[in-house]
C-alpha atoms as a PDB file:
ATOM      1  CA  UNK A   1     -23.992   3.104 -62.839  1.00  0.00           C
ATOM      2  CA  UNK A   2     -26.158   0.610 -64.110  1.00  0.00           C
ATOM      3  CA  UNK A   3     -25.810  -1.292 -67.609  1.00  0.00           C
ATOM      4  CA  UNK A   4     -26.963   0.218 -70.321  1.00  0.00           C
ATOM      5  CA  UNK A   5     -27.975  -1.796 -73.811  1.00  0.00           C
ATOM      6  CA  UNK A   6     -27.830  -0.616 -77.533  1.00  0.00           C
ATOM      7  CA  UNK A   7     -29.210  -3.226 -80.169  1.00  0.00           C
ATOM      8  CA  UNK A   8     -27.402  -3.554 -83.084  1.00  0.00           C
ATOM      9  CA  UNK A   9     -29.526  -3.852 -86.099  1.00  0.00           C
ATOM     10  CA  UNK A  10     -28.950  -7.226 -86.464  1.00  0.00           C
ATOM     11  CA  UNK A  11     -30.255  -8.237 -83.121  1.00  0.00           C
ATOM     12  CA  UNK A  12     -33.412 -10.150 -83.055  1.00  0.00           C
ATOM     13  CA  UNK A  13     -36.235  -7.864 -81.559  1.00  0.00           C
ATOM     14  CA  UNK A  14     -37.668 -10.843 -79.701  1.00  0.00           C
ATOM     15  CA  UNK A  15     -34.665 -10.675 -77.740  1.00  0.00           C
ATOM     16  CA  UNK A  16     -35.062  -7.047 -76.650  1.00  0.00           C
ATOM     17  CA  UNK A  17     -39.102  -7.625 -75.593  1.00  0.00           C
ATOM     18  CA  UNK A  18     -37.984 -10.993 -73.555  1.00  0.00           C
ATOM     19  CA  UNK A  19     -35.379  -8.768 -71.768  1.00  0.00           C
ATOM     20  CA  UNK A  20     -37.775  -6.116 -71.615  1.00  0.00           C
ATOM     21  CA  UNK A  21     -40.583  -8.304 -70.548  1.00  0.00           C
ATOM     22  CA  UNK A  22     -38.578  -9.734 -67.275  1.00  0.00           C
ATOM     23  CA  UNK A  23     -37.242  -5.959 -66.695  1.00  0.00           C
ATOM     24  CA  UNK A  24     -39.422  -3.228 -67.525  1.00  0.00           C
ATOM     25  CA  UNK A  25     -36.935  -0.816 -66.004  1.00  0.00           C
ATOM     26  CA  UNK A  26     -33.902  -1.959 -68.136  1.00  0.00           C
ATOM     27  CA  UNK A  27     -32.696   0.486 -70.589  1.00  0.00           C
ATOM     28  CA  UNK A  28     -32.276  -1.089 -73.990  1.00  0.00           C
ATOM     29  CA  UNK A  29     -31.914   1.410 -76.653  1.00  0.00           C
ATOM     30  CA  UNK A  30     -33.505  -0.159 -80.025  1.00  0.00           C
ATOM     31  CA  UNK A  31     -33.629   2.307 -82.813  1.00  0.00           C
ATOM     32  CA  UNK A  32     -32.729   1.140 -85.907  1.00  0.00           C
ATOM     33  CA  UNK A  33     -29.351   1.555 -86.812  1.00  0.00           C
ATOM     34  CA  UNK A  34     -29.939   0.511 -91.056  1.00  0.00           C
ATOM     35  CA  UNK A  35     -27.041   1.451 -93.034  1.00  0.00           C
ATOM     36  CA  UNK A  36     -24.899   2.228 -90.320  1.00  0.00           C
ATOM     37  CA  UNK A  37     -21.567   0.389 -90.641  1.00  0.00           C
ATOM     38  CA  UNK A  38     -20.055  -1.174 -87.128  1.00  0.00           C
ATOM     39  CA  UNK A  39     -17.640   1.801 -86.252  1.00  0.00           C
ATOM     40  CA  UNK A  40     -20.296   4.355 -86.490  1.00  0.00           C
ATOM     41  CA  UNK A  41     -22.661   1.672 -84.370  1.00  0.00           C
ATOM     42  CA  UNK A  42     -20.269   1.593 -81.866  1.00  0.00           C
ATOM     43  CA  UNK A  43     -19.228   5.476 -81.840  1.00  0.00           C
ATOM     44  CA  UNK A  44     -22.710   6.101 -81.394  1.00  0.00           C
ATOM     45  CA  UNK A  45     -22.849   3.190 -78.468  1.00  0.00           C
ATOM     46  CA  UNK A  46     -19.904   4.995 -76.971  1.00  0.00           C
ATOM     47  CA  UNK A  47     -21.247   8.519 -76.649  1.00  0.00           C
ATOM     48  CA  UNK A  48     -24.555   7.454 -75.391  1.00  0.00           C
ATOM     49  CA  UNK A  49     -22.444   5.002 -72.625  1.00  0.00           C
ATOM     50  CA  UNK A  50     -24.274   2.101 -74.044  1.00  0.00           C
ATOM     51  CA  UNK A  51     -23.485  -1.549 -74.184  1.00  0.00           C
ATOM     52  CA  UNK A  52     -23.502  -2.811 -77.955  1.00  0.00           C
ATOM     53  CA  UNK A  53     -25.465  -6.279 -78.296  1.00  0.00           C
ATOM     54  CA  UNK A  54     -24.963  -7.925 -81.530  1.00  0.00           C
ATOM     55  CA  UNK A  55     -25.408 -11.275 -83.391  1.00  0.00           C
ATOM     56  CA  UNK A  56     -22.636  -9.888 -85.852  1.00  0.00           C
ATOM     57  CA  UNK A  57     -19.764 -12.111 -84.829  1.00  0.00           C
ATOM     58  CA  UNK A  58     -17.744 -11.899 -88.325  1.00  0.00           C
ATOM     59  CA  UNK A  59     -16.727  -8.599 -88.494  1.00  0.00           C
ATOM     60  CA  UNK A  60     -18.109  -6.436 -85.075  1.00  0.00           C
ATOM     61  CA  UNK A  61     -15.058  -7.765 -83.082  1.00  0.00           C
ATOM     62  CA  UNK A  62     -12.424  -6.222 -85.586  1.00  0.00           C
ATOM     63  CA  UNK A  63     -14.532  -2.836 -85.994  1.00  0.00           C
ATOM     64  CA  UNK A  64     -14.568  -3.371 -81.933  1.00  0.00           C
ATOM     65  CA  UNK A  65     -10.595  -3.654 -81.945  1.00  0.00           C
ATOM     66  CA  UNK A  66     -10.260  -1.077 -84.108  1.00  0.00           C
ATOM     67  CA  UNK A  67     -12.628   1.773 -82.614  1.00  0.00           C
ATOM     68  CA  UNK A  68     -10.555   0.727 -79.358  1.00  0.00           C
ATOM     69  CA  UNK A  69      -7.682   2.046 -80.901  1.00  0.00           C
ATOM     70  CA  UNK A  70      -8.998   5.669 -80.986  1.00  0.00           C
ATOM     71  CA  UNK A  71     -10.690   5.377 -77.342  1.00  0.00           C
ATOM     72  CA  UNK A  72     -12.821   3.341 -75.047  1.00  0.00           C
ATOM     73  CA  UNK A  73     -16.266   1.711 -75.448  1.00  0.00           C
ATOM     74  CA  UNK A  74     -19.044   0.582 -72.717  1.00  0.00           C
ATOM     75  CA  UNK A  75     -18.511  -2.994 -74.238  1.00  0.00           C
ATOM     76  CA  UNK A  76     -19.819  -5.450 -76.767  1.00  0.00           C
ATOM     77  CA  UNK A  77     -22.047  -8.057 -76.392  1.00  0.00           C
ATOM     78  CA  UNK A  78     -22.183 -10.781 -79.097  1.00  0.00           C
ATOM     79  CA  UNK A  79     -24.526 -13.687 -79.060  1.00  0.00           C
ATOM     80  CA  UNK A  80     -24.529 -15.751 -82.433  1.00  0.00           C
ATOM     81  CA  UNK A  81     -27.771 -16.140 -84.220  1.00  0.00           C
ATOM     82  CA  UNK A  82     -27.921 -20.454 -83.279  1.00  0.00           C
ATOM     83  CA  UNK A  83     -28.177 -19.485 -79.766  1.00  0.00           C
ATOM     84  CA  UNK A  84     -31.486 -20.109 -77.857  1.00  0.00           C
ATOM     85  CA  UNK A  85     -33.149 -16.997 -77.412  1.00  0.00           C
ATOM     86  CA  UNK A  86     -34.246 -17.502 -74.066  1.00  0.00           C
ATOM     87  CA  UNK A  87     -30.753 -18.660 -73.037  1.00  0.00           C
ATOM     88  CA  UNK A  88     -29.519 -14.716 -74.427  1.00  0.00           C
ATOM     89  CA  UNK A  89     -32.744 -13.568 -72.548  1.00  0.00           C
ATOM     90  CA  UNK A  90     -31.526 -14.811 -69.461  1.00  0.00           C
ATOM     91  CA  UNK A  91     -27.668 -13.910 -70.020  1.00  0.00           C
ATOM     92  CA  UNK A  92     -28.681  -9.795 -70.614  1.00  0.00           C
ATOM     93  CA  UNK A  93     -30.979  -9.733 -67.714  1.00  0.00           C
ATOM     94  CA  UNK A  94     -28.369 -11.205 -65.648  1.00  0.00           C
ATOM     95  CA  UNK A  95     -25.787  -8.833 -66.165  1.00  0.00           C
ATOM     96  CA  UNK A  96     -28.369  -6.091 -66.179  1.00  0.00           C
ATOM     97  CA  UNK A  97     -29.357  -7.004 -62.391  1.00  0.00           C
ATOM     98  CA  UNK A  98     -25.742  -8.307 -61.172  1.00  0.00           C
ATOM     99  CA  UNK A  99     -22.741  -5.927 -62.901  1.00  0.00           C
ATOM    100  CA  UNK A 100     -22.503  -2.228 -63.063  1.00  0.00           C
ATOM    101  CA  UNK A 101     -21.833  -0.487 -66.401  1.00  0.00           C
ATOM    102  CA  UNK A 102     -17.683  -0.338 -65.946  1.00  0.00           C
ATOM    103  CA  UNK A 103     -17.163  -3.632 -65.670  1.00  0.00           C
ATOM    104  CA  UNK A 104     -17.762  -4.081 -69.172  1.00  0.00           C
ATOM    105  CA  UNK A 105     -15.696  -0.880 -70.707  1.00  0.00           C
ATOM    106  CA  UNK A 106     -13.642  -2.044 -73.490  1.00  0.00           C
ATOM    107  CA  UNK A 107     -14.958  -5.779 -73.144  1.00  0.00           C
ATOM    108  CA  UNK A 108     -16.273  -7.904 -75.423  1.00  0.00           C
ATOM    109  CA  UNK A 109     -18.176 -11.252 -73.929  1.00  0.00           C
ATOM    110  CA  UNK A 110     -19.858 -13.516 -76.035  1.00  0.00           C
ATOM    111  CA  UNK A 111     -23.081 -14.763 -75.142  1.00  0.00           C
ATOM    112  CA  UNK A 112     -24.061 -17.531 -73.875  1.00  0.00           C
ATOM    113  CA  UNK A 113     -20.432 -18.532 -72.821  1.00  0.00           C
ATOM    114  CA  UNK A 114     -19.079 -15.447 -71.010  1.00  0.00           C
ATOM    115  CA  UNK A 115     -16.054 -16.527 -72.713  1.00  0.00           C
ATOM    116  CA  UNK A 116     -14.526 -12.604 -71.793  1.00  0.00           C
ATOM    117  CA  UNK A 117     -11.952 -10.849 -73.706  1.00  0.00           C
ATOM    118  CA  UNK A 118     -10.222  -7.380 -73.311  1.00  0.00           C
ATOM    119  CA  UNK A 119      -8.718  -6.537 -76.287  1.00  0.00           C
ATOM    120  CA  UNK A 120      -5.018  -5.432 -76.248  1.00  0.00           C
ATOM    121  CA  UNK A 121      -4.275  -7.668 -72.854  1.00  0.00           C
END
């Protein structure tokens, strides 16, 4: 199955359009998600089999952790807001064209690095 995005709120929208713009077919879910905190974010993520990607790198990987506790997650992408956006372009589009959806279930990756995690390993 192929990957399937969900933009946190935090997540710049010129992000979304540049991955957008290069793949018109990709799914990348962008409603706004104001006042939500990061469990519900990812609960929601999770029951729509979506991919979170977020520049919240201070507290989304120990909401992350802890929804893994209660069950599994498509994955979190995190990209911190000093990256190059077209660098974080290029990173979503590639793992949009060149990974399926479960190899990213209960990952979190940060972007640009690819430095990958699985939590609890």
């Amino acid at each position: 199955m192929k990957v399937r995005f969900q933009a946190d709120n935090d997540l710049r929208r010129v992000i979304i359009r540049g991955v957008l713009r290069r793949l018109p077919t990709a799914d990348f879910q962008s409603q706004t998600l104001n006042a939500i905190d990061d469990l519900a974010v990812l609960r929601m993520a999770a029951e729509a089999g979506r991919i979170v990607v977020s520049h919240d790198v201070s507290t989304m990987p120990q909401a992350f952790a802890e929804f893994l506790r209660t069950g599994h997650s498509p994955g979190l992408l995190l990209t911190p807001q000093s990256c190059a956006i077209a660098e974080v372009i290029e990173h979503l589009v590639l793992i949009w064209e060149l990974t399926e959806a479960s190899e990213w279930q209960d990952r979190i990756c940060y972007l640009p690095t690819f430095a990958d995690f699985r939590i609890g390993e």
